[in-house]
Protein backbone atom coordinates (compact mmCIF):
# COMPACT_ATOMS: atom_id res chain seq x y z
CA UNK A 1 -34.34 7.12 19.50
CA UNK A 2 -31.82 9.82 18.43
CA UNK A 3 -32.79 12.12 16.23
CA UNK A 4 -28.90 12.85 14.54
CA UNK A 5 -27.20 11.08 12.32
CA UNK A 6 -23.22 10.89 11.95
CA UNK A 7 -22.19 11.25 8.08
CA UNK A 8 -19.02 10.28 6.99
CA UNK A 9 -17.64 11.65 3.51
CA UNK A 10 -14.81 9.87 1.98
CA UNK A 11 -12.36 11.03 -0.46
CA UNK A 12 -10.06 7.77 -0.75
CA UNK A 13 -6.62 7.37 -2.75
CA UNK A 14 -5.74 11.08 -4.48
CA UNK A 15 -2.02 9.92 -5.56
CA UNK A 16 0.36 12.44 -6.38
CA UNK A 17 4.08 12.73 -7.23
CA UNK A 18 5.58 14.65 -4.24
CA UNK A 19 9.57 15.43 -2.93
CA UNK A 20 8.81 14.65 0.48
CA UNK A 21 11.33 12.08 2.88
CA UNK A 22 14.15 12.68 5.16
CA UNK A 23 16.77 11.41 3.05
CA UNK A 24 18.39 14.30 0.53
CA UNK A 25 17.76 11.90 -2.23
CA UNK A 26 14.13 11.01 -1.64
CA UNK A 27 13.52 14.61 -1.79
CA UNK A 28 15.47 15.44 -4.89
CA UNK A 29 13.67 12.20 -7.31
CA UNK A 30 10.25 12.16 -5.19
CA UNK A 31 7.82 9.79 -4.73
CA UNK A 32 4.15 8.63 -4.99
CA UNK A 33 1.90 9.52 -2.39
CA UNK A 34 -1.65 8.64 -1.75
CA UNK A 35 -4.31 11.10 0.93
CA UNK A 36 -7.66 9.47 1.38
CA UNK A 37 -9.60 12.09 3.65
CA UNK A 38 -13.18 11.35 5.88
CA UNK A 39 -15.22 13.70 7.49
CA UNK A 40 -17.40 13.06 10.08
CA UNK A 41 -20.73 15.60 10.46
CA UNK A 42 -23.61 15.38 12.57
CA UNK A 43 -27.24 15.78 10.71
CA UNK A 44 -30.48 15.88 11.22
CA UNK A 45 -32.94 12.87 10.30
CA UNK A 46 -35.23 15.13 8.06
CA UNK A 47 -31.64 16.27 6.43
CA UNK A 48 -32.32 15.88 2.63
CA UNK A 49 -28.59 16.00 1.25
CA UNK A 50 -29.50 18.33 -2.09
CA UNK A 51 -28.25 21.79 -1.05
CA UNK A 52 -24.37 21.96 -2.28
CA UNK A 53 -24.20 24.72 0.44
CA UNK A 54 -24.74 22.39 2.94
CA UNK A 55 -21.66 20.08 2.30
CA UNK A 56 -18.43 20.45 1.63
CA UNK A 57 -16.57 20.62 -1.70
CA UNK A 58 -14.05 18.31 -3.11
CA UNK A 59 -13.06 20.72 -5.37
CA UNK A 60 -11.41 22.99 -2.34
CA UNK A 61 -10.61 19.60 -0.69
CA UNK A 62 -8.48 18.64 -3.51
CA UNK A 63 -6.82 21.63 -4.62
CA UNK A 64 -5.85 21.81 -0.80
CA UNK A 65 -4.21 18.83 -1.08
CA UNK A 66 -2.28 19.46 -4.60
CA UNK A 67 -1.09 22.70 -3.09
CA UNK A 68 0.26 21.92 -0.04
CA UNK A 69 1.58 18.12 -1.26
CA UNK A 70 3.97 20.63 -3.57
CA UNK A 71 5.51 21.33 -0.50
CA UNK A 72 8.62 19.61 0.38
CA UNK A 73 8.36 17.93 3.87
CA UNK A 74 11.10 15.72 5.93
CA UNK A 75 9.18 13.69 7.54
CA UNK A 76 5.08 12.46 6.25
CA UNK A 77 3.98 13.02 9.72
CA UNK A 78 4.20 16.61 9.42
CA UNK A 79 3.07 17.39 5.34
CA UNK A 80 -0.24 14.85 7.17
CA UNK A 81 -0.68 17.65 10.18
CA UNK A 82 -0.20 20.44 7.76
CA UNK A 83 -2.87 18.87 5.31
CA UNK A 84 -5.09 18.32 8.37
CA UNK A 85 -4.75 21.97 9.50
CA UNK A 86 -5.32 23.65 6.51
CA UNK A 87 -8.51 21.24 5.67
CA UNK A 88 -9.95 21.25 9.07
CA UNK A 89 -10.42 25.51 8.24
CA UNK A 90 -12.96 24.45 5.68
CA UNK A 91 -15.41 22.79 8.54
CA UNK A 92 -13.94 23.15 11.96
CA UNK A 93 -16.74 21.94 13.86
CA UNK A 94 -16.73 18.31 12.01
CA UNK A 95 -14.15 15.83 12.82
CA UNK A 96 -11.26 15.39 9.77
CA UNK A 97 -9.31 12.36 9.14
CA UNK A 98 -6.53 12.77 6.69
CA UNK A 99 -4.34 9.67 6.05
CA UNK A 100 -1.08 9.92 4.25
CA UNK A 101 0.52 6.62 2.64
CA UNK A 102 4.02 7.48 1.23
CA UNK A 103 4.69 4.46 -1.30
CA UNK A 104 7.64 2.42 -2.47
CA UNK A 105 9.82 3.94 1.07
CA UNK A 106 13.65 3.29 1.33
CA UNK A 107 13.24 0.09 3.39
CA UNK A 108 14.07 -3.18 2.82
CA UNK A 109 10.71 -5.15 2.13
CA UNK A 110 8.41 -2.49 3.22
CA UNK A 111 5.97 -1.65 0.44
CA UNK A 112 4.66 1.74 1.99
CA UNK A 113 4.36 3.48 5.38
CA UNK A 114 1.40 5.35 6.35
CA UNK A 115 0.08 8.55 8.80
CA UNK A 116 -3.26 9.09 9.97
CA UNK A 117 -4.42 12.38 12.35
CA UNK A 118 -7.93 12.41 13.10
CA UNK A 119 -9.97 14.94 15.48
């Protein structure tokens, strides 16, 4: 029997208004965007989970995400790997999934597209 656990946290669905896409005109009247973001940690059995210090903060998660979503991107794939990047610095040794899902896209019956990184 193992004595580790694997966590995940989940932060699911932050929409936000962003001027991201390749076309000139999907960056000028923007869009809706939604980032949902898990990270996987590695514990201990006897961990207890009451020690704010031991966890990571949405707060930081979040205002990661509303400053760097400000950003204008051409493609989602890279504003996703920038995210990523950026909140992989706040716990490098866990594993981050960030998934982007850019809404309503310029396509002919296609309701959204979405990126995912993960590692």
């Amino acid at each position: 029997m193992s004595d580790s656990l694997e966590t995940i946290l989940s932060i699911e669905d932050i929409r936000i208004k962003a001027y991201h896409g390749w076309y000139a005109a999907e960056r000028k009247i923007g869009g809706m965007y939604r980032i949902s973001v898990r990270i996987y940690s590695q514990c201990t059995l006897s961990e207890n989970f009451d020690d704010i210090e031991d966890s990571i903060n949405y707060e930081d998660i979040h205002a990661i995400i509303i400053r760097q979503m400000k950003q204008e991107f051409r493609l989602i794939e890279t504003c996703c790997k920038t995210l990523w990047n950026e909140l992989k610095q706040l716990s490098p040794y866990d594993k981050w999934e960030v998934s982007l899902v850019k809404e309503d896209v310029p396509i002919k019956h296609v309701g959204s597209t979405t990126f995912c990184i993960k590692g």
